[in-house]
C-alpha atoms as a PDB file:
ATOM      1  CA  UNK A   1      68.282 -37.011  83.048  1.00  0.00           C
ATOM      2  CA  UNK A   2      65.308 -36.025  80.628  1.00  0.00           C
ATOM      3  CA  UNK A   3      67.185 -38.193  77.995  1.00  0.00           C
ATOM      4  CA  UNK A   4      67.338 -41.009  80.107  1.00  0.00           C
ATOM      5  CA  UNK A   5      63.846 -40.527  81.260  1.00  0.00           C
ATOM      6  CA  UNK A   6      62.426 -40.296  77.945  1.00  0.00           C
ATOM      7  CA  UNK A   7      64.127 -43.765  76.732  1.00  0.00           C
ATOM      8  CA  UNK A   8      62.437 -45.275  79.509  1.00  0.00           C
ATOM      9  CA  UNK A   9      59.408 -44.149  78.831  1.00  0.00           C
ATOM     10  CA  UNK A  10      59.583 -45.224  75.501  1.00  0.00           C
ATOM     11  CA  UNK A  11      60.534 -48.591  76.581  1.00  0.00           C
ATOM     12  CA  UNK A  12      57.325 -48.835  78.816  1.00  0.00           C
ATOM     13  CA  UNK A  13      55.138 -47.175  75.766  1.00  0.00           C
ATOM     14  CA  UNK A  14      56.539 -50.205  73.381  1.00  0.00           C
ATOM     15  CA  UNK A  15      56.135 -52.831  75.793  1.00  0.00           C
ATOM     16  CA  UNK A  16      52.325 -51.662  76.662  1.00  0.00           C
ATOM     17  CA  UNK A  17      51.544 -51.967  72.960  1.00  0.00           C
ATOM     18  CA  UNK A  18      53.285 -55.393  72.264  1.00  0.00           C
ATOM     19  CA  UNK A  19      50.939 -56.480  75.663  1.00  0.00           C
ATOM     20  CA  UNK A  20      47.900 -54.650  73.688  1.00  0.00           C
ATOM     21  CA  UNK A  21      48.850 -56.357  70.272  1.00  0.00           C
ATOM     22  CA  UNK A  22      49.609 -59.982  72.526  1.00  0.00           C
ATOM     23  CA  UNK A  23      46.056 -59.804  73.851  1.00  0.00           C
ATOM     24  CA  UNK A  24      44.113 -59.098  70.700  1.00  0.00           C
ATOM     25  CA  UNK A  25      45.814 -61.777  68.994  1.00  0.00           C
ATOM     26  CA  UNK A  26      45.272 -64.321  71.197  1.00  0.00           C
ATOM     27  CA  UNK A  27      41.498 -62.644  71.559  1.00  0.00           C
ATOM     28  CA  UNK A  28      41.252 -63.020  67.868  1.00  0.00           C
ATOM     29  CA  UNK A  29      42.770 -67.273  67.963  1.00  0.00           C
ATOM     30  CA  UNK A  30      39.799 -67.639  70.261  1.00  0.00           C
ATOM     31  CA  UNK A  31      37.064 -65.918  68.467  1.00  0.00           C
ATOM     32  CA  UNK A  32      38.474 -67.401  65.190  1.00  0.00           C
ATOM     33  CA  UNK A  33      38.038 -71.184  65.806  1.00  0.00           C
ATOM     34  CA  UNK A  34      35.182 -70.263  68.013  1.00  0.00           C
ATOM     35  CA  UNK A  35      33.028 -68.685  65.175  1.00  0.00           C
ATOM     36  CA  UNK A  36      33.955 -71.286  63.263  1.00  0.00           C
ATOM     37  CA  UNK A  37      32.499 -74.008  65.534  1.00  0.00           C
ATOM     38  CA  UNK A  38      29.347 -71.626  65.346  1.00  0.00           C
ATOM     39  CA  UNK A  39      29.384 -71.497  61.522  1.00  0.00           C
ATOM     40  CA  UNK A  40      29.446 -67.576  62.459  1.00  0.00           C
ATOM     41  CA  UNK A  41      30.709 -66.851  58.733  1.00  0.00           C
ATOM     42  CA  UNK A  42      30.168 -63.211  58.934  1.00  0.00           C
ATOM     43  CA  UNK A  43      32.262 -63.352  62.262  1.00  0.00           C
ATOM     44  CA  UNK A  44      34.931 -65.406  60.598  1.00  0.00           C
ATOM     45  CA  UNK A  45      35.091 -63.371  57.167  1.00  0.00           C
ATOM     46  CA  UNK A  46      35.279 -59.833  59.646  1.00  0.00           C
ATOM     47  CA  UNK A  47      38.296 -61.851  61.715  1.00  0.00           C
ATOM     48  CA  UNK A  48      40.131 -62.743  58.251  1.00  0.00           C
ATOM     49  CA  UNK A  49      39.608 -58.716  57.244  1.00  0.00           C
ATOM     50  CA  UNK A  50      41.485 -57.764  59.766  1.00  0.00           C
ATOM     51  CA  UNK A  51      44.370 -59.777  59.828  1.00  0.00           C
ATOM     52  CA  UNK A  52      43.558 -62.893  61.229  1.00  0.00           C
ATOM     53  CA  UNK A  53      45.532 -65.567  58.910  1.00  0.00           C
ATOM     54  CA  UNK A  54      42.922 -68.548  57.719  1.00  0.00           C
ATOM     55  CA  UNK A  55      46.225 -71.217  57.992  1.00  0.00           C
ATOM     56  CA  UNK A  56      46.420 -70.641  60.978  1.00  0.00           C
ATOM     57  CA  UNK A  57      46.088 -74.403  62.861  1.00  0.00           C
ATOM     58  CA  UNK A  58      44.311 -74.783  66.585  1.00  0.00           C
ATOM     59  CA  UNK A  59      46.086 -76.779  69.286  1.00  0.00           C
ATOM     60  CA  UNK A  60      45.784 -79.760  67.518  1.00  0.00           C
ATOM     61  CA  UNK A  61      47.297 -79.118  64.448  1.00  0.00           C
ATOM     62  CA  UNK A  62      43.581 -77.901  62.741  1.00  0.00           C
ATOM     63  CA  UNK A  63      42.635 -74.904  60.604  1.00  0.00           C
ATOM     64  CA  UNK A  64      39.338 -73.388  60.299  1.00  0.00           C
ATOM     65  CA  UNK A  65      38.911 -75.011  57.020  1.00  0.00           C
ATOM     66  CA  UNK A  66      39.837 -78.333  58.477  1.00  0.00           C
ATOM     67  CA  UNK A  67      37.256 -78.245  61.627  1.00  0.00           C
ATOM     68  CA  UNK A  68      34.700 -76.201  59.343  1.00  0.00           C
ATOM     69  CA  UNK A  69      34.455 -79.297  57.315  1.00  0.00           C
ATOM     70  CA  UNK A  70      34.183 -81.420  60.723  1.00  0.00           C
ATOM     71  CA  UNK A  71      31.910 -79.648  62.789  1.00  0.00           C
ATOM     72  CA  UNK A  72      30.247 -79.189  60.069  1.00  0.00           C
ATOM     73  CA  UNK A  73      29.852 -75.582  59.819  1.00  0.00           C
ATOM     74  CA  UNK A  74      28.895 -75.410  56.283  1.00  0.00           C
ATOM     75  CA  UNK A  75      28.808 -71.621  55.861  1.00  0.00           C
ATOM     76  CA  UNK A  76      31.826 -71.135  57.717  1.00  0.00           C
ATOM     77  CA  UNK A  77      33.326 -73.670  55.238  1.00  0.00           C
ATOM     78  CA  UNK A  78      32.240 -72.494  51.518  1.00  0.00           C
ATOM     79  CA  UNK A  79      33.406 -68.943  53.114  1.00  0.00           C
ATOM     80  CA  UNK A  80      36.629 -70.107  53.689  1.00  0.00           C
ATOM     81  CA  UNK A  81      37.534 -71.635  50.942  1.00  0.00           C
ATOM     82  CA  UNK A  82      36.428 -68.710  48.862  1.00  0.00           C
ATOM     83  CA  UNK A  83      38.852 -66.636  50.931  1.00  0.00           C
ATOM     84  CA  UNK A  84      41.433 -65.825  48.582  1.00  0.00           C
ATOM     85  CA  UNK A  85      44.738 -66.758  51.360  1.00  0.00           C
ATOM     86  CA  UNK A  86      43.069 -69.888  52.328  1.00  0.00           C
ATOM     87  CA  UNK A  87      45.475 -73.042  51.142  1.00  0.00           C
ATOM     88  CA  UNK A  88      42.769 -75.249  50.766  1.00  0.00           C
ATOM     89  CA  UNK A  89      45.544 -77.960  50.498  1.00  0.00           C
ATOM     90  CA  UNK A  90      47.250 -77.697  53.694  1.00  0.00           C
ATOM     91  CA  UNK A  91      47.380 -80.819  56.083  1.00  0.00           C
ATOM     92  CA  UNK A  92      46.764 -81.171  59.628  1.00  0.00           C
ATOM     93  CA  UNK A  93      48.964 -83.479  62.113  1.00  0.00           C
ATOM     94  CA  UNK A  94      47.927 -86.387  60.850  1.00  0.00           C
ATOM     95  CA  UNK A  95      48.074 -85.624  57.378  1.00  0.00           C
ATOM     96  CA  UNK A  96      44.834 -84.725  56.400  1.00  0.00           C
ATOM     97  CA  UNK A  97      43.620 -82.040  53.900  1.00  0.00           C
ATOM     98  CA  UNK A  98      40.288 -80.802  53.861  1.00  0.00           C
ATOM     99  CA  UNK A  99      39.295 -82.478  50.510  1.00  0.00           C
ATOM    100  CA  UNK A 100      40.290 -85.959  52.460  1.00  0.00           C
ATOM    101  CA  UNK A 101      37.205 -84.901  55.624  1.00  0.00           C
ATOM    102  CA  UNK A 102      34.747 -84.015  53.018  1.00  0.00           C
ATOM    103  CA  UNK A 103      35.229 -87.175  51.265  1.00  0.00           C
ATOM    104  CA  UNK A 104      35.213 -89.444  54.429  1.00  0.00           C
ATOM    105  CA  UNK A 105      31.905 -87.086  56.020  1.00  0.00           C
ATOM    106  CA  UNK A 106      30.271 -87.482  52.327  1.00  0.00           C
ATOM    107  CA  UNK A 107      30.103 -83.692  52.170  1.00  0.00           C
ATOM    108  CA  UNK A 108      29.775 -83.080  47.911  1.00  0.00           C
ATOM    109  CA  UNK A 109      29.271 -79.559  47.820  1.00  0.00           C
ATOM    110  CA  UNK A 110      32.305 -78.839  49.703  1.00  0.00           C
ATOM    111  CA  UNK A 111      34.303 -81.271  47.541  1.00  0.00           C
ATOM    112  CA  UNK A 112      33.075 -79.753  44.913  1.00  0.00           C
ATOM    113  CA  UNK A 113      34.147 -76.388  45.886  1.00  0.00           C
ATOM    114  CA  UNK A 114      37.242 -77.300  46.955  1.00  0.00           C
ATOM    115  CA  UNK A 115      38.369 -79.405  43.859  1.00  0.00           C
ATOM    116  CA  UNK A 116      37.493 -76.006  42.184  1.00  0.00           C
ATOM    117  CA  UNK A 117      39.747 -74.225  44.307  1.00  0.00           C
ATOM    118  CA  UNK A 118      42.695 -76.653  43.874  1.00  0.00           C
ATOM    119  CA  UNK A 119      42.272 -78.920  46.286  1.00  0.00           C
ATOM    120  CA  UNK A 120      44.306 -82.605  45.436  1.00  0.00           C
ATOM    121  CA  UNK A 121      42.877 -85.165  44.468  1.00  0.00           C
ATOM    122  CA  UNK A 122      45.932 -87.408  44.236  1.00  0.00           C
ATOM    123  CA  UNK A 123      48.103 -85.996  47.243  1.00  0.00           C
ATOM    124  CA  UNK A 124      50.931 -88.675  48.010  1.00  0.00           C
ATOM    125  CA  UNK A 125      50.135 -90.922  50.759  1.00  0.00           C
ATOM    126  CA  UNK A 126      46.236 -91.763  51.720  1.00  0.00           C
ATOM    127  CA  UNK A 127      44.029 -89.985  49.428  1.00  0.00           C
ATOM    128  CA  UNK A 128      40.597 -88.186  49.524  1.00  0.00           C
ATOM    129  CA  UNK A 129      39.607 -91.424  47.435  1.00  0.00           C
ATOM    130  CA  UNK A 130      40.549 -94.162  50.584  1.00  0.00           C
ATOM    131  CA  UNK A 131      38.471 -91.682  52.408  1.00  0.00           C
ATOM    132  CA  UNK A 132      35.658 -91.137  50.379  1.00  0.00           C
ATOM    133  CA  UNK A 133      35.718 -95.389  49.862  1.00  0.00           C
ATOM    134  CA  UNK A 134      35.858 -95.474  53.745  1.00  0.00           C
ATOM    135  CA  UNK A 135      33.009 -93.172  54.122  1.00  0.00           C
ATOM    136  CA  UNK A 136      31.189 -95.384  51.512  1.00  0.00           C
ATOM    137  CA  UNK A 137      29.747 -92.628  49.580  1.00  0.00           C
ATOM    138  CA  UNK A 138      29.014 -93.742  45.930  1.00  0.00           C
ATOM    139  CA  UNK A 139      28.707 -89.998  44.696  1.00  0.00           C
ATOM    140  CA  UNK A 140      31.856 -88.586  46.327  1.00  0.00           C
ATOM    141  CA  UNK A 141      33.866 -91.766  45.115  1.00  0.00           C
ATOM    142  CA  UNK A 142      32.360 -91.244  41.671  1.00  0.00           C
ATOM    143  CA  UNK A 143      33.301 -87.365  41.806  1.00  0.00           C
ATOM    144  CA  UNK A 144      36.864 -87.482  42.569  1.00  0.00           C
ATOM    145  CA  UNK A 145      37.178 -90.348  39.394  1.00  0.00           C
ATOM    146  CA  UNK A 146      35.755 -87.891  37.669  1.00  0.00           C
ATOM    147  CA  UNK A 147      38.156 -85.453  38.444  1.00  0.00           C
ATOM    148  CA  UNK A 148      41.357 -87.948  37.789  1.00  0.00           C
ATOM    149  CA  UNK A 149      41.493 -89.607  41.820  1.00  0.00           C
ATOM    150  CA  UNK A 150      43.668 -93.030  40.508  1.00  0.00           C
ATOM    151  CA  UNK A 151      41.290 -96.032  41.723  1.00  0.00           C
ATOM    152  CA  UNK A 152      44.462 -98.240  42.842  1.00  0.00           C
ATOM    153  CA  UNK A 153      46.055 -95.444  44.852  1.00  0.00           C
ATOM    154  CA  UNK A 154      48.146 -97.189  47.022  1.00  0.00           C
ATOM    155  CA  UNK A 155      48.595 -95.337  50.962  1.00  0.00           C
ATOM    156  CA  UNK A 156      51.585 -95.791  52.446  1.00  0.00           C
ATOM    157  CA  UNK A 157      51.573 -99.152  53.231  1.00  0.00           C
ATOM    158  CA  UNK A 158      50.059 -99.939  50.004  1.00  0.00           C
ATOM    159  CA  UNK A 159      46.276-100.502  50.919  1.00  0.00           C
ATOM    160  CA  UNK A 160      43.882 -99.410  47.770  1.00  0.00           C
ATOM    161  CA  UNK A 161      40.498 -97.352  47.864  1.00  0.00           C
ATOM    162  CA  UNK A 162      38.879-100.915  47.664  1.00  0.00           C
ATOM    163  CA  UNK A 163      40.520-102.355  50.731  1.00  0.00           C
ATOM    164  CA  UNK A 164      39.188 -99.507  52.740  1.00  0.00           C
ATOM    165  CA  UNK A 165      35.203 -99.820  51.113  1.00  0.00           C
ATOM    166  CA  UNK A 166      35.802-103.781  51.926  1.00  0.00           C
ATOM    167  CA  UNK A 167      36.510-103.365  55.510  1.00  0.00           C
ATOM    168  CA  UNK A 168      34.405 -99.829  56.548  1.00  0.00           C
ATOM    169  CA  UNK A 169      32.346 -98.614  53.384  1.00  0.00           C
ATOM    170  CA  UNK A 170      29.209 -99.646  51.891  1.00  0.00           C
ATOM    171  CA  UNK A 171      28.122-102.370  50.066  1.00  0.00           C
ATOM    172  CA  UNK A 172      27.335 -99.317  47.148  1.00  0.00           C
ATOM    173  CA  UNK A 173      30.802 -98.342  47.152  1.00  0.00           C
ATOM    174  CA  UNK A 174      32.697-101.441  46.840  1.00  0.00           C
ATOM    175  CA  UNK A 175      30.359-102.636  43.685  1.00  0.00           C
ATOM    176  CA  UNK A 176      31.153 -98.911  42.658  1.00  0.00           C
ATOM    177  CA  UNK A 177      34.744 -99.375  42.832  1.00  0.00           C
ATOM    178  CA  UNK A 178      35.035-102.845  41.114  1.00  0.00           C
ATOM    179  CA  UNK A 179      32.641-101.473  38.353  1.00  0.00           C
ATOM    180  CA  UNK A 180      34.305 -99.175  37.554  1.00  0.00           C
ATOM    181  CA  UNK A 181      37.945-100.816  37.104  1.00  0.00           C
ATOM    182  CA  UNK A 182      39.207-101.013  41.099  1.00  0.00           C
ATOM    183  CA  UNK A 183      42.111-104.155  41.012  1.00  0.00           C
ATOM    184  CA  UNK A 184      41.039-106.816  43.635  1.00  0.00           C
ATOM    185  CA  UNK A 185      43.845-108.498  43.052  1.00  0.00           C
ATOM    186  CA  UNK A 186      46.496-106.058  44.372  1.00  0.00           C
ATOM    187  CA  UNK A 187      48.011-106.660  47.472  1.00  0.00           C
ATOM    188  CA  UNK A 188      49.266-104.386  50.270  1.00  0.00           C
ATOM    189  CA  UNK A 189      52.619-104.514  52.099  1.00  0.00           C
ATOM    190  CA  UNK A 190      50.833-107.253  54.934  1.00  0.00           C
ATOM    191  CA  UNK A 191      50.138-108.797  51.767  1.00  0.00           C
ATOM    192  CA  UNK A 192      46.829-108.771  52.088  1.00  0.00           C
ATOM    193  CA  UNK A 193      43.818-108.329  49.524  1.00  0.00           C
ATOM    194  CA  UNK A 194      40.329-106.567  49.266  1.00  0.00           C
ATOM    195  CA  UNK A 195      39.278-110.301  49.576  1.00  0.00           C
ATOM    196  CA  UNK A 196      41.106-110.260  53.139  1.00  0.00           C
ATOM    197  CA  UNK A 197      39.732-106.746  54.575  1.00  0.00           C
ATOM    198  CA  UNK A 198      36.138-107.963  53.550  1.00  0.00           C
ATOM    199  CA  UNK A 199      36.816-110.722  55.491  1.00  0.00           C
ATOM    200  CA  UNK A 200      38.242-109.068  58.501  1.00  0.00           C
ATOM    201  CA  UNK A 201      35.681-106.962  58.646  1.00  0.00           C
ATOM    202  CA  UNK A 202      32.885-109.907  58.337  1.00  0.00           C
ATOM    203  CA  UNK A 203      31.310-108.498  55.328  1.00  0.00           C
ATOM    204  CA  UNK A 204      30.063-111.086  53.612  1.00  0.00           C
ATOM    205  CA  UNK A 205      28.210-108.634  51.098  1.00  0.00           C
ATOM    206  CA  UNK A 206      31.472-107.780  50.107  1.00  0.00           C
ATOM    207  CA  UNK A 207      33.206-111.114  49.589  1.00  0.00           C
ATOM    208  CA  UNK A 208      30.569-111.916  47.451  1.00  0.00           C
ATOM    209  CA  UNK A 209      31.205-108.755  45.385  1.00  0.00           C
ATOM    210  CA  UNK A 210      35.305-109.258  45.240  1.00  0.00           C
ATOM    211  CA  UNK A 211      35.000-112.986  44.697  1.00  0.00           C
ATOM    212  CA  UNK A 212      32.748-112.563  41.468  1.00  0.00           C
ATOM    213  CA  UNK A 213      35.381-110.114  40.269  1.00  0.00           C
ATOM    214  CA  UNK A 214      37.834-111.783  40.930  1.00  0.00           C
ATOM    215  CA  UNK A 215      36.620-114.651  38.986  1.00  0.00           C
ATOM    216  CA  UNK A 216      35.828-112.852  36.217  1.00  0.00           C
ATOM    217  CA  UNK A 217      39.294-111.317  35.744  1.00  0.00           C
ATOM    218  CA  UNK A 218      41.007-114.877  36.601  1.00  0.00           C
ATOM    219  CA  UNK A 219      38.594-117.500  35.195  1.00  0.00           C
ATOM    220  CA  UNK A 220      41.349-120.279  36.334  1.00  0.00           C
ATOM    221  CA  UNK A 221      40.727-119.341  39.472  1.00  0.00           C
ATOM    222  CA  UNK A 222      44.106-118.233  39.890  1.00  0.00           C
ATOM    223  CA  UNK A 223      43.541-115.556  42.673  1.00  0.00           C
END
C-alpha cells in the first residue's frame, strides 16, 4: 500500500509542476510580445535570460523582432537583434523577414544593424529592395545596393524593385532606381512594365521618369 501510495503521489507532484511550468510559459508568451509592444527592452532582454526563445512567433506567425520593427519599438529592436539566438532572417506567414519591414517603414538604423547581423539582402522571392522601393525611401534603396540587393530582382511573379516605386514609392526613388541602372524595359509574368504600374497607379511623375529612360536606352523608340 505505501508503494502504491507513494507512486501516486509522485504522479500528482509531476503533474503540479508541468501545471507550474504550463503557466509560466504561457505567463512569459504574454509578457514577451507585450514588452515588446512597450519597447520594454530591459523586460525583454530579462525574459530572453531566462529562457524565453526570441523565434518564438505570436498568433500570427510574428516574432519579437518582426513586430519590434513594426510597432516600432526601436530599443526593443536593436536589443534583439544583438541577442546572440535571434535569427534575424527568419520569416513570418507571409514571408517576410525583418530586413524586408525596415526597408518598407524606412527604418536605416535597423537595416543597418541587421545587414550587420546577417540579415539577406537577396532572399528568394520579394526582397527587402521591392520593399524599400515600395516604401520610397531613397537612402534605404541606396543602402541595400550598397550592400549587393540586385536592382532587377524579380518577386515571384516577376515584378522588379522599379515596378513597385512606379506604382507606391516616391518620385525620389524611382529616379533613384533608373539612375542607378534599374531595367524599365523588363516585363513581369502579366507582362506588364514599370511604364504600366506608373500608369496604373496615375503617376504621371513617374511616366515621365520611365519614358525618358526608356528613350534613352531605345532611341528607335522600340519600347
Amino acid at each position: 500500500m505505501i508503494s502504491v501510495f507513494k507512486i501516486a503521489l509522485k504522479g500528482l507532484l509531476c503533474l503540479i509542476m508541468f501545471s507550474v511550468l504550463g503557466t509560466a510559459n504561457s505567463g512569459s508568451y504574454d509578457d514577451f510580445f507585450k514588452a515588446v509592444k512597450q519597447d520594454n527592452a530591459k523586460k525583454v532582454k530579462d525574459l530572453l535570460i531566462n529562457g524565453f526563445d526570441a523565434n518564438t512567433p505570436d498568433a500570427k506567425g510574428m516574432t519579437g523582432l518582426h513586430l519590434a520593427v513594426l510597432e516600432p519599438s526601436p530599443k526593443a529592436a536593436l536589443m534583439l537583434i544583438d541577442w546572440a539566438k535571434t535569427d534575424v532572417n527568419k520569416l513570418n506567414k507571409k514571408g517576410e523577414s525583418a530586413l524586408m519591414l525596415a526597408a518598407l517603414k524606412g527604418n536605416q538604423e535597423i537595416a543597418e544593424k541587421l545587414i550587420k547581423k546577417g540579415g539577406d539582402v537577396n532572399k528568394t522571392g520579394w526582397t527587402p529592395l521591392h520593399y524599400a522601393a515600395t516604401g520610397g525611401s531613397v537612402p534605404l534603396i541606396n543602402l541595400l545596393l550598397e550592400n549587393s540587393a540586385y536592382i532587377d530582382a524579380g518577386s515571384p511573379n516577376s515584378t522588379t524593385p522599379l515596378m513597385m516605386a512606379a506604382m507606391y514609392g516616391t518620385s525620389a526613388a524611382v529616379d533613384f532606381l533608373l539612375q542607378e541602372g534599374a531595367d524599365p524595359s523588363i516585363k513581369n509574368q502579366q507582362v506588364l512594365t514599370a511604364l504600366d504600374f506608373a500608369q496604373r497607379g496615375s503617376r504621371p511623375d513617374a511616366v515621365k521618369a520611365i519614358v525618358a529612360a526608356l528613350k534613352s536606352k531605345h532611341p528607335a523608340g522600340q519600347w
